[in-house]
Protein backbone atom coordinates (compact mmCIF):
# COMPACT_ATOMS: atom_id res chain seq x y z
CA UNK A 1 11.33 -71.14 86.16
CA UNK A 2 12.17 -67.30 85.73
CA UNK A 3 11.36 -64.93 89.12
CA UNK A 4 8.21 -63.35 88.22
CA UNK A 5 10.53 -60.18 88.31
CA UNK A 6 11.73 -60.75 84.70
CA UNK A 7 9.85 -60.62 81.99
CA UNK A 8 9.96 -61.03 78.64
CA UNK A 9 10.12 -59.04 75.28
CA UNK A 10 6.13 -58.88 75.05
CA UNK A 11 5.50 -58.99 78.39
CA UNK A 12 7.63 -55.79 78.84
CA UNK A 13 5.87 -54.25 75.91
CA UNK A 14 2.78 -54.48 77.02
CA UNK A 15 3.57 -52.60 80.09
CA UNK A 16 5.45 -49.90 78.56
CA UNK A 17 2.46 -49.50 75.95
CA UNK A 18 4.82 -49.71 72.79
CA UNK A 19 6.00 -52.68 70.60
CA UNK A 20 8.15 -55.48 70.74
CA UNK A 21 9.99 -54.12 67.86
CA UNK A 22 10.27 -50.48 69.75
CA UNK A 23 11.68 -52.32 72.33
CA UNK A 24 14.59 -53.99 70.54
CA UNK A 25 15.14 -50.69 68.84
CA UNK A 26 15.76 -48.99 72.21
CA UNK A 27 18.15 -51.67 73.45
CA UNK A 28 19.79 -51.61 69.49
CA UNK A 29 20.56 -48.23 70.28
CA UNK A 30 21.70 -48.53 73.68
CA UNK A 31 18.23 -46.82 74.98
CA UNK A 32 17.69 -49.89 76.97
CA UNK A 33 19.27 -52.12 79.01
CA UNK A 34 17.86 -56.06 78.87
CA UNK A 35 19.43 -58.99 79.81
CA UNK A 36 20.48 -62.44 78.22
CA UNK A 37 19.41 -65.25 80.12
CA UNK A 38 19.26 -69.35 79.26
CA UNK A 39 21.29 -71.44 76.96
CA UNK A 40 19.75 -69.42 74.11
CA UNK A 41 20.56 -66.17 74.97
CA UNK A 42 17.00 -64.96 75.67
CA UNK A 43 16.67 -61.67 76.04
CA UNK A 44 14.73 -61.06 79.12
CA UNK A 45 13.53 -57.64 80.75
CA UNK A 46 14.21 -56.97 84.51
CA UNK A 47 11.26 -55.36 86.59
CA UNK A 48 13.86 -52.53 87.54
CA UNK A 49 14.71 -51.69 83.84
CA UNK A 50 10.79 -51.45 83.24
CA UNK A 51 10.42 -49.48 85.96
CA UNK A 52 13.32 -47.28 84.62
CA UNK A 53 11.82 -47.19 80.74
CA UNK A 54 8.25 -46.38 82.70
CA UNK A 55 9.79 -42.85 84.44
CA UNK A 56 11.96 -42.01 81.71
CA UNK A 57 10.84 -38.55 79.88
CA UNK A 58 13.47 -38.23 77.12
CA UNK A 59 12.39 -37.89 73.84
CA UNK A 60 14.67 -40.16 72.43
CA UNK A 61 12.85 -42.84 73.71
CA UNK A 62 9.31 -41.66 72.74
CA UNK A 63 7.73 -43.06 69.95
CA UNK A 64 6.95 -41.80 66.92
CA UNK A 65 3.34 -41.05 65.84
CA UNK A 66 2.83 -44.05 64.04
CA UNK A 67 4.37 -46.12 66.49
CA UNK A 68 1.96 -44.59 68.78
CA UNK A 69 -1.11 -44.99 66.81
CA UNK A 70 -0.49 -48.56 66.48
CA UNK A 71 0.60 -48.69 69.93
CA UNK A 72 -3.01 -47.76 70.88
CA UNK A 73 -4.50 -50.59 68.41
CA UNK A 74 -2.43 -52.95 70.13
CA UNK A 75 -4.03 -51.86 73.39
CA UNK A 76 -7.57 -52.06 71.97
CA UNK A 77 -6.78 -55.38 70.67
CA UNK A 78 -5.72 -56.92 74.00
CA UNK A 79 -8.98 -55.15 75.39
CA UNK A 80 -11.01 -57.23 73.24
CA UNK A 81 -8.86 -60.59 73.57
CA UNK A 82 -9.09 -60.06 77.91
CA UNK A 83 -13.08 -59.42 77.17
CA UNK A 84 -13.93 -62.42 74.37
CA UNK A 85 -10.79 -65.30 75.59
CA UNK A 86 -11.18 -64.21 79.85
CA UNK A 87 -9.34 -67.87 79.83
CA UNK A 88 -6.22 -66.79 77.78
CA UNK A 89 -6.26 -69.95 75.87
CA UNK A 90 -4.13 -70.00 72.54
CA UNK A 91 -5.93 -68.94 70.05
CA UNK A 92 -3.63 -70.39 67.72
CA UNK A 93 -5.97 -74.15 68.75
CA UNK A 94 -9.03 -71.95 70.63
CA UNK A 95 -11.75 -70.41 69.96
CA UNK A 96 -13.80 -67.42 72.16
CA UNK A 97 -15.87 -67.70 74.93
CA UNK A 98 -18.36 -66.05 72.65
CA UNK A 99 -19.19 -63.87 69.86
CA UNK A 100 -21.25 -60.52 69.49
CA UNK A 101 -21.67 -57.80 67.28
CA UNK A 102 -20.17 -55.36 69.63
CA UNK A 103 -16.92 -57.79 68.74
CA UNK A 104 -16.94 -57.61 65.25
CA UNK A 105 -17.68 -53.54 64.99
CA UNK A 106 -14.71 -53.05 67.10
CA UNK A 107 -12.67 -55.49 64.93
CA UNK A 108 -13.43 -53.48 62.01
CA UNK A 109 -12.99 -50.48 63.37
CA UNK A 110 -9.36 -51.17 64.33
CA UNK A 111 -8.52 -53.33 61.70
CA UNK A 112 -9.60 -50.30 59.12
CA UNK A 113 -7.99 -47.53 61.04
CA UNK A 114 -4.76 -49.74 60.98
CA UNK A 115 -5.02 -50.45 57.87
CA UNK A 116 -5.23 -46.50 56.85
CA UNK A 117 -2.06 -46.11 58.54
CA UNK A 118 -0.75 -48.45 56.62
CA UNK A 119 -1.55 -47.35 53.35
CA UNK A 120 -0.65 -43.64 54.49
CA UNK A 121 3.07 -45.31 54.67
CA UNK A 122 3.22 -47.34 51.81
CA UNK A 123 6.43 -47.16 50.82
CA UNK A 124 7.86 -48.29 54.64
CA UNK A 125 5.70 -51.16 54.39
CA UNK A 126 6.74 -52.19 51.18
CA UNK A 127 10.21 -52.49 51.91
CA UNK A 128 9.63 -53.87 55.84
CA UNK A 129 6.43 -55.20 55.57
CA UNK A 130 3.32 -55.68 58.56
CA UNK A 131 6.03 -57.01 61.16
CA UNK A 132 7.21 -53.94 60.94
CA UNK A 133 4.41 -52.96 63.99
CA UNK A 134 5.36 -55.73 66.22
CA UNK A 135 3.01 -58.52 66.32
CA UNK A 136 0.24 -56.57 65.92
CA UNK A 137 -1.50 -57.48 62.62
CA UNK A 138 -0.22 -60.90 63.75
CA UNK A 139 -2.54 -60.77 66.65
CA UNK A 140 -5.45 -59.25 64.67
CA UNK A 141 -5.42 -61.92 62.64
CA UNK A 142 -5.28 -65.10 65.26
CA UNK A 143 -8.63 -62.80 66.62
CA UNK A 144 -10.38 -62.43 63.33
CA UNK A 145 -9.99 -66.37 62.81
CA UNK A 146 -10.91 -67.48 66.42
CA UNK A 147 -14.04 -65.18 65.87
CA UNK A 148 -14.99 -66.60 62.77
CA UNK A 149 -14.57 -70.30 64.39
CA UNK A 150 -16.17 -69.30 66.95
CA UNK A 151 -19.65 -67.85 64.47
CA UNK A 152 -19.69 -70.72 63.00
CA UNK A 153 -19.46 -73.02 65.57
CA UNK A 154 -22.25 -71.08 67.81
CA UNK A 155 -24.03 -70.45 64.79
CA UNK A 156 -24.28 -67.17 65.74
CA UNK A 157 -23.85 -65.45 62.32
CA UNK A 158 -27.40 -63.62 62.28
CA UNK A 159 -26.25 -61.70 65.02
CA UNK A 160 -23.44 -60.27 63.53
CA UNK A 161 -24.67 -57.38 61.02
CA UNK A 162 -24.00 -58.28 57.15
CA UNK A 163 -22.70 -54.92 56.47
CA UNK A 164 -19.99 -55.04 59.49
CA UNK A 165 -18.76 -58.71 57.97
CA UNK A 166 -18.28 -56.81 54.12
CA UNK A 167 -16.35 -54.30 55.55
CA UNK A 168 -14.32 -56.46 57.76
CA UNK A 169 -13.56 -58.81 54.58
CA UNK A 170 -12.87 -55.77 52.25
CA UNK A 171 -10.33 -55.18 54.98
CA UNK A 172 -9.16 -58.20 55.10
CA UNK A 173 -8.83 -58.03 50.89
CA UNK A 174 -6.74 -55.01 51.35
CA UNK A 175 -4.18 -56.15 54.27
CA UNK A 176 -2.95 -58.60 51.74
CA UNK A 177 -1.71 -56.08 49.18
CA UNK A 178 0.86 -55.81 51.85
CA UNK A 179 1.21 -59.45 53.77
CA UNK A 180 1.81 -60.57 50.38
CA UNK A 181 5.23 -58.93 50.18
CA UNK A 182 8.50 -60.70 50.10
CA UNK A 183 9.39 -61.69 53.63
CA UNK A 184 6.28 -61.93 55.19
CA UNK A 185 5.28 -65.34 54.51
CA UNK A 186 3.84 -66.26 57.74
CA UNK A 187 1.94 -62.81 57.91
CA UNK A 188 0.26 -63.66 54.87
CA UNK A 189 -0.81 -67.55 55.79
CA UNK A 190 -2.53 -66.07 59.22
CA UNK A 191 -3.90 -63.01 56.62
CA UNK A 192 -5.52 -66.26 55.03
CA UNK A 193 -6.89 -67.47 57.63
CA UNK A 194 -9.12 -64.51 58.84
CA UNK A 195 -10.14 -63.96 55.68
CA UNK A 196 -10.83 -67.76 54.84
CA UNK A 197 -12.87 -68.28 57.87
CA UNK A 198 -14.26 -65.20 58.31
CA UNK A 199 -16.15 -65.98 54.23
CA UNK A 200 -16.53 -70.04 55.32
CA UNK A 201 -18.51 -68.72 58.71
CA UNK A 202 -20.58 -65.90 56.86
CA UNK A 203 -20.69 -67.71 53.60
CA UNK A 204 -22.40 -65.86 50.93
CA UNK A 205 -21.94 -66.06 47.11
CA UNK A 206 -21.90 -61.96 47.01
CA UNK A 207 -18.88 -61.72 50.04
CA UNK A 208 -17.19 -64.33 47.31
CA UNK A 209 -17.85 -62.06 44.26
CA UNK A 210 -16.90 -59.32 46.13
CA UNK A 211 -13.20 -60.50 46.90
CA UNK A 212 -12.74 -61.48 43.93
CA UNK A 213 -13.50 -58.01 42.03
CA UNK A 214 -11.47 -56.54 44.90
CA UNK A 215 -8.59 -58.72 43.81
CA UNK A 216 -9.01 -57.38 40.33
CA UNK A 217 -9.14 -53.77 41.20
CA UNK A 218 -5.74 -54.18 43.01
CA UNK A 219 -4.36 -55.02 39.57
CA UNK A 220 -1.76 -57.07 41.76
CA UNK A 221 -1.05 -60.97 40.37
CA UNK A 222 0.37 -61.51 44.09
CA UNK A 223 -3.54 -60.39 45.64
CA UNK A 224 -5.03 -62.07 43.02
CA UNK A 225 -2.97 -65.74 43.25
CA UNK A 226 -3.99 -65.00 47.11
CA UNK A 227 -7.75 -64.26 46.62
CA UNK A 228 -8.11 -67.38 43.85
CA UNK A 229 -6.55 -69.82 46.56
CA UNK A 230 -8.42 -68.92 49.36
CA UNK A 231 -11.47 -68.69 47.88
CA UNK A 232 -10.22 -72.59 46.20
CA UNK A 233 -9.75 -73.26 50.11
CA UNK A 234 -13.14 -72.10 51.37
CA UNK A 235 -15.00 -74.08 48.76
CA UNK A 236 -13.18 -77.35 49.59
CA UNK A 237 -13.90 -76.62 53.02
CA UNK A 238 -17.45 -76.25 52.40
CA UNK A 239 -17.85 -78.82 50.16
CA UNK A 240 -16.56 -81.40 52.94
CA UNK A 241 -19.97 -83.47 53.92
């Protein structure tokens, strides 16, 4: 077991308040100073180096405004996952403690202000795609899908309001113009998932229309291959006795 003074590559984000990813580009360009530890060559963060990174001022290590705005997501994000899993259970195999609409307005509301960010730096995306802010859409997603699981299993889909769920989907719809690019193959399977359980827990005939015409719009054969299978996916599941 590692001393509890070393910490790893998220765990060292998280206190810093950036990225993974801005992490490894400060030690990439010598900006920071980790260490290699096990058989694989981990890289591992000591608590002094943190501490270092924490009271350092120069601006070669700030991020940029982007970074930052996603940085902020990510904090909101963790926020919700501390308030809705207090157990810290997987949710790659868990669901929530519980579900409310104060949940799923603040899901939308970062998931559509990330999103804009997104789209506001298209071309960056395109050529790096999502992973590109750490594990942040990552993590949005595994949320998204434990909250639907957790709807449906509660049966607590009246209290969520209709028109927060549409806008969360229509979301959803438009993440995978770009989780669908080359590269980003398990970006786009956890894409599917939030948006396959999020329309198998809330399902409704109009949600199902509705991706599809958004699939259209996007004149994309990628968003529309993605759209017909998981909409193929949530009608086998719902279809199961």
């Amino acid at each position: 077991m590692e001393p509890p003074e070393v910490l790893n590559t998220k765990e060292a984000a998280r206190i810093l308040t950036v990225s993974p990813l801005t992490l490894w580009r400060w030690y990439s360009n010598g900006l920071a100073y980790p260490v290699r530890t096990g058989p694989n060559g981990n890289l591992r963060w000591p608590k002094e180096e943190v501490d270092r990174l924490l009271g350092r001022q120069s601006s070669e290590v700030q991020p940029e405004p982007r970074e930052t705005k996603f940085q902020n997501l990510h904090a909101r994000l963790g926020n919700l996952e501390r308030t809705y899993n207090p157990s810290g259970g997987d949710l790659h195999s868990c669901i929530l403690e519980s579900v409310d609409a104060d949940l799923y307005n603040e899901l939308l509301a970062i998931a559509q202000e990330g999103l804009s960010e997104v789209r506001q730096h298209r071309e960056l995306y395109h050529d790096r795609g999502l992973y590109e802010d750490g594990t942040f859409w990552y993590d949005l997603c595994l949320i998204v899908t434990a909250a639907a699981l957790t709807a449906a299993e509660d049966r607590m889909q009246e209290s969520i309001p209709r028109d927060v769920v549409t806008n969360l989907v229509e979301t959803l719809v438009g993440l995978a113009e770009h989780s669908t690019t080359i590269g980003t193959g398990e970006m786009c399977r956890r894409n599917q998932e939030a948006l396959g359980n999020t329309l198998y827990a809330f399902h409704d005939e109009r949600l199902v229309k509705l991706v599809q015409v958004k699939a259209e719009i996007s004149d994309s054969e990628t968003v529309t291959g993605f759209i017909d299978q998981t909409v193929e996916l949530v009608e086998k599941a719902l279809a199961e006795p």
